[in-house]
Protein backbone atom coordinates (compact mmCIF):
# COMPACT_ATOMS: atom_id res chain seq x y z
CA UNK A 1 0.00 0.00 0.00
CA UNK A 2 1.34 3.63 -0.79
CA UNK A 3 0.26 6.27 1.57
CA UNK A 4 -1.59 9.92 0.32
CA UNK A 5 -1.52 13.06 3.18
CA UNK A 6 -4.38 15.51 2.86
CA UNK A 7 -3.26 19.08 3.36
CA UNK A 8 -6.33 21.35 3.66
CA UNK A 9 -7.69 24.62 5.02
CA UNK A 10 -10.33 22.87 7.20
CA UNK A 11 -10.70 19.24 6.79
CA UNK A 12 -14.80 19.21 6.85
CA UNK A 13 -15.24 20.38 3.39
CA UNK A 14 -16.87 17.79 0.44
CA UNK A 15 -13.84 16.72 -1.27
CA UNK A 16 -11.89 15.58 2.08
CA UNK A 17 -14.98 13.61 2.64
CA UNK A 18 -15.57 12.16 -0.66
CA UNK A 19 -12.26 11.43 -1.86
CA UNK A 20 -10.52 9.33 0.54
CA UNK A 21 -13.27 6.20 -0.33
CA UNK A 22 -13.02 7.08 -3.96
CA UNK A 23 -9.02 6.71 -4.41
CA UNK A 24 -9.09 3.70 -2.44
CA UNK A 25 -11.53 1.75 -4.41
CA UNK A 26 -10.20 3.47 -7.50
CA UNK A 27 -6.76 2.08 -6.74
CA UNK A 28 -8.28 -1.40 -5.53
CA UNK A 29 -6.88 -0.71 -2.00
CA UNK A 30 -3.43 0.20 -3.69
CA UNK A 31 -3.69 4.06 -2.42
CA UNK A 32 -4.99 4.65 1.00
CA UNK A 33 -5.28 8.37 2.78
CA UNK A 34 -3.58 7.94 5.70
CA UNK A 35 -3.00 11.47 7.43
CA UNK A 36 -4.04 14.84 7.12
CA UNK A 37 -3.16 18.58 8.38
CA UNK A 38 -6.29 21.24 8.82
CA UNK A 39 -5.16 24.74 9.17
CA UNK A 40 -8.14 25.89 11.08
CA UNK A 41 -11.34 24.20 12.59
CA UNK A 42 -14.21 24.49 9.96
CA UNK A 43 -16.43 27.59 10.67
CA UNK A 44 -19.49 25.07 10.68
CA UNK A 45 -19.71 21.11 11.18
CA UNK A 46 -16.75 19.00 12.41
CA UNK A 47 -13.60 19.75 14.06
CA UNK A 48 -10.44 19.07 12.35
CA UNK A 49 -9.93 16.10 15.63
CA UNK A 50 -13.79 15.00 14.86
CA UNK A 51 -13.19 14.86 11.35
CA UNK A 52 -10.07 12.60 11.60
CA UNK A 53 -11.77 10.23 14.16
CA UNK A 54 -14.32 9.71 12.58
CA UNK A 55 -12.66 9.15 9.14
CA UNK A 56 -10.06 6.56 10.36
CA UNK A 57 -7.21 9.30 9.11
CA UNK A 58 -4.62 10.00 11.62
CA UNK A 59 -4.45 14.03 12.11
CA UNK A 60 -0.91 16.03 12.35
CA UNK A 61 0.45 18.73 13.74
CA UNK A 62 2.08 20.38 10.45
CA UNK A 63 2.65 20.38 7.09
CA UNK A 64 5.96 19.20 7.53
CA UNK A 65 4.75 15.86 9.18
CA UNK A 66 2.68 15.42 6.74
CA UNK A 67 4.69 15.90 3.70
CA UNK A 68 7.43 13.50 5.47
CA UNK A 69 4.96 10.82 6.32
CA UNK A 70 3.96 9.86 3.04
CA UNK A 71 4.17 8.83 -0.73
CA UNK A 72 1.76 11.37 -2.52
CA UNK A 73 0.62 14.45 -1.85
CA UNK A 74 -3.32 16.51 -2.00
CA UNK A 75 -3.65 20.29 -1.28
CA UNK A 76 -6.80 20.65 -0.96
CA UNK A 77 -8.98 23.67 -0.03
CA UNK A 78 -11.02 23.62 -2.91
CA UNK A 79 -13.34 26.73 -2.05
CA UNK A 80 -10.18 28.94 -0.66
CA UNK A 81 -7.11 28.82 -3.03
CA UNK A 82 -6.55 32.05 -1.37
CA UNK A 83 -4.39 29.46 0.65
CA UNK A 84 -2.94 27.13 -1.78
CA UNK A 85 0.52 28.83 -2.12
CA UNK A 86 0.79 29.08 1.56
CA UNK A 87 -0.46 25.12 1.96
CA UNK A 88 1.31 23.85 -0.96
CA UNK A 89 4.92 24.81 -0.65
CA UNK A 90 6.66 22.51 1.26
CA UNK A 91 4.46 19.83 -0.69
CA UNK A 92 6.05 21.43 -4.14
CA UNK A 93 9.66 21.29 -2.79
CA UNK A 94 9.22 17.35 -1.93
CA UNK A 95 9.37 15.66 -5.05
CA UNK A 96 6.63 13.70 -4.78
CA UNK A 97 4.02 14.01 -7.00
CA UNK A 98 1.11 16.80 -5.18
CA UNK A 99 -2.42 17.28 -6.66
CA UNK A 100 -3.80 20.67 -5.96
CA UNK A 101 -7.13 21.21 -5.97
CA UNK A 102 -9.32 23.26 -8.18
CA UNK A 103 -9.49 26.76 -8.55
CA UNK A 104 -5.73 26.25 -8.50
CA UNK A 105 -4.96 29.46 -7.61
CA UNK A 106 -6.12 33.54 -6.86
CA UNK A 107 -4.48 34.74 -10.00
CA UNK A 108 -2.20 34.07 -12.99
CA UNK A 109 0.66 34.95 -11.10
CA UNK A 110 0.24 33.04 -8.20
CA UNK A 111 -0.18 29.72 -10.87
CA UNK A 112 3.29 30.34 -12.23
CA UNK A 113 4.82 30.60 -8.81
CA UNK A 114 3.59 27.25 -8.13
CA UNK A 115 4.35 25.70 -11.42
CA UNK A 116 7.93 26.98 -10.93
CA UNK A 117 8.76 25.90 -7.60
CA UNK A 118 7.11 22.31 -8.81
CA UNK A 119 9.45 22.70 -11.50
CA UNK A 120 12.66 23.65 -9.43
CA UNK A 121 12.25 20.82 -7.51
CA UNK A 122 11.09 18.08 -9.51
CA UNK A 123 7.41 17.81 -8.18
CA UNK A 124 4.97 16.01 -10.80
CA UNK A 125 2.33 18.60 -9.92
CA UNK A 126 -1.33 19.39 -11.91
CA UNK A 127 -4.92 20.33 -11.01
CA UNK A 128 -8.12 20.43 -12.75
CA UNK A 129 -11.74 20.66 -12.84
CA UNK A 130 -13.33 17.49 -12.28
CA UNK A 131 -15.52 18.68 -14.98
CA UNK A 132 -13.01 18.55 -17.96
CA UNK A 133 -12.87 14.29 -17.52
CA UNK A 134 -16.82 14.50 -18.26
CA UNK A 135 -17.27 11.17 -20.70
CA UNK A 136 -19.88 13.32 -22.86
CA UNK A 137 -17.61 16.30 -23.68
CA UNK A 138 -15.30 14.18 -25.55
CA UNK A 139 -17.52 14.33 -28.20
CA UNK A 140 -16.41 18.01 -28.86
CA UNK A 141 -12.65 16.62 -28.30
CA UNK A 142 -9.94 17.34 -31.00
CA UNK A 143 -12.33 19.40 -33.36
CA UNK A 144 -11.79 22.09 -34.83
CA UNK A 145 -14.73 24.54 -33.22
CA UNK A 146 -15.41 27.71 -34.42
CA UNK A 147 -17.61 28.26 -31.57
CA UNK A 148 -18.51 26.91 -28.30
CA UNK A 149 -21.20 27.96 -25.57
CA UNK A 150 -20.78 26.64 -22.06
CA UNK A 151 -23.41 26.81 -19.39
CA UNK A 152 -23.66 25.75 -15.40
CA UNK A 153 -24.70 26.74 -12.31
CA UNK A 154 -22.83 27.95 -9.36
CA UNK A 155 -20.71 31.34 -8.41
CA UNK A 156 -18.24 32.93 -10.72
CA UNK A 157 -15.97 32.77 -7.42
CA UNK A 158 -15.81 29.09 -7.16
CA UNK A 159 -17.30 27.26 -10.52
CA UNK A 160 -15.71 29.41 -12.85
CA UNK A 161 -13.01 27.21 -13.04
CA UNK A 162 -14.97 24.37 -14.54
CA UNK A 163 -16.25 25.75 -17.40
CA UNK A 164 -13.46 27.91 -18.07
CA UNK A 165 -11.10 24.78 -17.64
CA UNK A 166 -13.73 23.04 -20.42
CA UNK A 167 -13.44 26.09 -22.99
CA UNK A 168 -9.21 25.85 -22.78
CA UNK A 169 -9.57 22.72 -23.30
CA UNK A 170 -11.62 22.20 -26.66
CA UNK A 171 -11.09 25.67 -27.74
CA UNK A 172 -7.05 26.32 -26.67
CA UNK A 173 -5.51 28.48 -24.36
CA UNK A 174 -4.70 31.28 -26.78
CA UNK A 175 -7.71 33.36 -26.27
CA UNK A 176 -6.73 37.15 -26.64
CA UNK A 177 -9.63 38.82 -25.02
CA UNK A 178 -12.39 38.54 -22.87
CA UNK A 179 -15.52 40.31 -22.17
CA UNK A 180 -18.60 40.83 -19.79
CA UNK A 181 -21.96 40.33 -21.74
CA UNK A 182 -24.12 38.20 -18.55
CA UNK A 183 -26.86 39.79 -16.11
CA UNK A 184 -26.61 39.88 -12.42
CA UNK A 185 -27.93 36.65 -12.05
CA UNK A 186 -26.56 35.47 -14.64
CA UNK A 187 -22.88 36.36 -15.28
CA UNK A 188 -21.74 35.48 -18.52
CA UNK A 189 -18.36 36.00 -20.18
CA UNK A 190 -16.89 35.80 -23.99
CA UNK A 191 -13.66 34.64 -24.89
CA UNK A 192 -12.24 35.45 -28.50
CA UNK A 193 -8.96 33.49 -30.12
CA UNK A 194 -6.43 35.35 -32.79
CA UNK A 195 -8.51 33.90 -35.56
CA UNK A 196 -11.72 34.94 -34.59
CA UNK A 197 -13.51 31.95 -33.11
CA UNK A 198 -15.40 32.31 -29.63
CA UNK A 199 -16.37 30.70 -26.52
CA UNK A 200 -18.55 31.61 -24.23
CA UNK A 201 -19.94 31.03 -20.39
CA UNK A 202 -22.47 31.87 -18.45
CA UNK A 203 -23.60 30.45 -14.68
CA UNK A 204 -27.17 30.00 -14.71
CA UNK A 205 -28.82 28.47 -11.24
CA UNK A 206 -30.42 24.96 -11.29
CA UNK A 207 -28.48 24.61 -15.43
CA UNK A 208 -26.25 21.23 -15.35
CA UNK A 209 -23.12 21.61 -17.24
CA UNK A 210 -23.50 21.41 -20.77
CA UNK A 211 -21.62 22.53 -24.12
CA UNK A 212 -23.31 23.43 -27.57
CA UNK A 213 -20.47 24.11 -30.19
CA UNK A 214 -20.21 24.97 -33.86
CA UNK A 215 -17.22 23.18 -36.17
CA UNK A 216 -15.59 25.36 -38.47
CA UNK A 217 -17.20 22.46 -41.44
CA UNK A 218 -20.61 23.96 -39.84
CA UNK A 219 -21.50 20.71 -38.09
CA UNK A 220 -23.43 21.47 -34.68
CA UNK A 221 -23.26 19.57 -31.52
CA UNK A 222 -23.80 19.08 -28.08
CA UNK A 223 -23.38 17.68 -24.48
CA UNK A 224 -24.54 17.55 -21.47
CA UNK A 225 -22.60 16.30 -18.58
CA UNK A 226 -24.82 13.43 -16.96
CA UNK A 227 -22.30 10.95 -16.03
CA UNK A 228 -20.27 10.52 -12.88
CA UNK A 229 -17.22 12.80 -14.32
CA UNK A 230 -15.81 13.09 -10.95
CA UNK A 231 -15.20 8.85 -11.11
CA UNK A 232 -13.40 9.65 -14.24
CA UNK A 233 -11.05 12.06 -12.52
CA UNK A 234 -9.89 10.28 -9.59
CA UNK A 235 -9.10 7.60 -11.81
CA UNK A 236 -6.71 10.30 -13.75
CA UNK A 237 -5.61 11.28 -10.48
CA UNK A 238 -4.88 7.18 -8.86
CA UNK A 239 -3.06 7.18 -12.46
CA UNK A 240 -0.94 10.58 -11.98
CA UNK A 241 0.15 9.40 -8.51
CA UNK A 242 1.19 5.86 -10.22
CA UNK A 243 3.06 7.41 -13.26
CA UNK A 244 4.13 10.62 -11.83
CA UNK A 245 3.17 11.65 -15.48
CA UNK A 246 0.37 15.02 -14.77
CA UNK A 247 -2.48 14.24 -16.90
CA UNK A 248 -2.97 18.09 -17.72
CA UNK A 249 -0.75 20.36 -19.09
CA UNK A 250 0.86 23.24 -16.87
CA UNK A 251 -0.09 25.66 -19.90
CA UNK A 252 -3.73 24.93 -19.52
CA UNK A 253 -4.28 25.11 -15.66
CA UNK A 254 -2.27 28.57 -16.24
CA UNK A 255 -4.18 29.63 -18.78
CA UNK A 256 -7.62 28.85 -16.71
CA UNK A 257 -6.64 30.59 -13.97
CA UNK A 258 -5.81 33.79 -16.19
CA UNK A 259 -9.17 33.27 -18.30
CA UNK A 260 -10.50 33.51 -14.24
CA UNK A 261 -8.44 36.32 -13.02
CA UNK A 262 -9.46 38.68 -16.24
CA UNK A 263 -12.80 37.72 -16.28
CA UNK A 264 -13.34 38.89 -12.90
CA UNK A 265 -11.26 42.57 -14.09
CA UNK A 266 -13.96 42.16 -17.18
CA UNK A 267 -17.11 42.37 -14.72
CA UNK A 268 -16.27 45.56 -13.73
CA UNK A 269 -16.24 46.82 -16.98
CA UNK A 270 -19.07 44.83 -19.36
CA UNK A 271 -19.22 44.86 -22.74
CA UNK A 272 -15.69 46.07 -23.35
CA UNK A 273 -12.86 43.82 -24.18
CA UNK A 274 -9.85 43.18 -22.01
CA UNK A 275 -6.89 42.00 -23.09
CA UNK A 276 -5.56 38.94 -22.11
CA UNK A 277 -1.67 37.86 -21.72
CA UNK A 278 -0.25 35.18 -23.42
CA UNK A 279 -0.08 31.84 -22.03
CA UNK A 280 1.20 29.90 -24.87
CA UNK A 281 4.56 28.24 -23.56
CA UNK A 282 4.14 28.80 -20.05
């Protein structure tokens, strides 16, 4: 058996208490979560102590134990990357391949600090949207789309990430500009590429996820996300700890997290276009 830690901001939050069963049975019993480190107590629910007691996973004192104690790494805090560079450094200067959970960080230059100290210590490192290993949205996969309209529900503050992380994914993450066009209730944003093509997004409340897209041939086509994507991505993720190999490029989580960052900038300014720095490379 190889050993994951949990690093989090408070251990009470959905993904601490989902994943743990789902690796294990993902990796037939091959990966087991074994320890964890809470920052602070959750504001509601369990303590950090109830948490770990009643999850079988022995709690630590610091980061530092945790990191030491075992095989793979998980940052989690999934609704406060706010925290993320503060909870994943020692975890990026181990060398052991780390998982950070989405949004992957604040802003664009917060995702390249990360990236790089992964990099300058030989870290395997990625994160993602559960969202992007959705089983229907490989229909839209290696296409050439001229346009592509994305739709979910949620806040801008924390789902952004997965549709963004869907429209970088089918449509590249080259996109030049980006622009305001939702409502208050419905905040909506438009991404344009060098050659003209566009994606957009917009959070609508009760919507599931679901793409509509345009080939450049004129072929139409859709998807909605029914099946259980997040099964698909902790198999991606039992696989990234195995291989070391990240299953996303650092490019792409960069890009997302600048697509983010600017679209936020672009709300306080709708309908005008806002400039977006290149990610290509990165």
């Amino acid at each position: 058996m190889q050993t994951i830690g949990f690093i989090d901001y408070y251990l009470d939050e959905w993904h601490a208490n989902k994943y743990p069963q789902w690796i294990e049975a993902a990796s037939g019993g091959e990966l087991k979560v074994t320890c964890a480190y809470g920052m602070v107590d959750a504001p509601s629910g369990r303590t950090n102590a109830a948490w770990a007691s009643e999850m079988g996973i022995e709690l630590l004192g610091s980061i530092e134990e945790v990191v030491a104690r075992c095989d793979y790494l998980i940052v989690l805090s999934p609704d406060h990357p706010q925290y993320h560079e503060e909870l994943a450094r020692l975890p990026l200067q181990s060398g052991k391949p780390t998982y950070v959970d989405k949004t992957f960080a604040p802003d664009r230059a917060i995702a390249l600090r990360l990236f790089e100290l992964a990099r300058q210590h030989g870290t395997p490192l990625f994160s993602s949207s559960a969202l992007r290993f959705a089983a229907e949205y490989e229909a839209a996969a290696g296409k050439r789309l001229d346009t592509l309209v994305s739709r979910g529900p949620g806040r801008y503050g924390n789902y952004a990430v997965h549709q963004l992380e869907s429209i970088a994914m089918l449509m590249g993450t080259d996109a030049s500009r980006i622009m305001a066009v939702g409502t208050q209730q419905a905040p909506s944003l438009l991404l344009q590429y060098p050659d003209g093509r566009q994606a957009s997004m917009t959070h609508m409340a009760g919507s599931p996820f679901a793409l509509a897209w345009l080939e450049d041939g004129g072929q139409a086509g859709e998807a909605v996300a029914e099946g259980d994507f997040f099964a698909s991505f902790i198999a991606n993720l039992v696989q990234f700890f195995r291989t070391g190999q990240p299953p996303v490029a650092p490019s792409v989580t960069v890009a997302v997290m600048t697509y983010i960052e600017y679209g936020a900038k672009a709300m306080q300014t709708p309908y005008q276009w806002v400039d977006l720095p290149a990610v290509q490379g990165e």
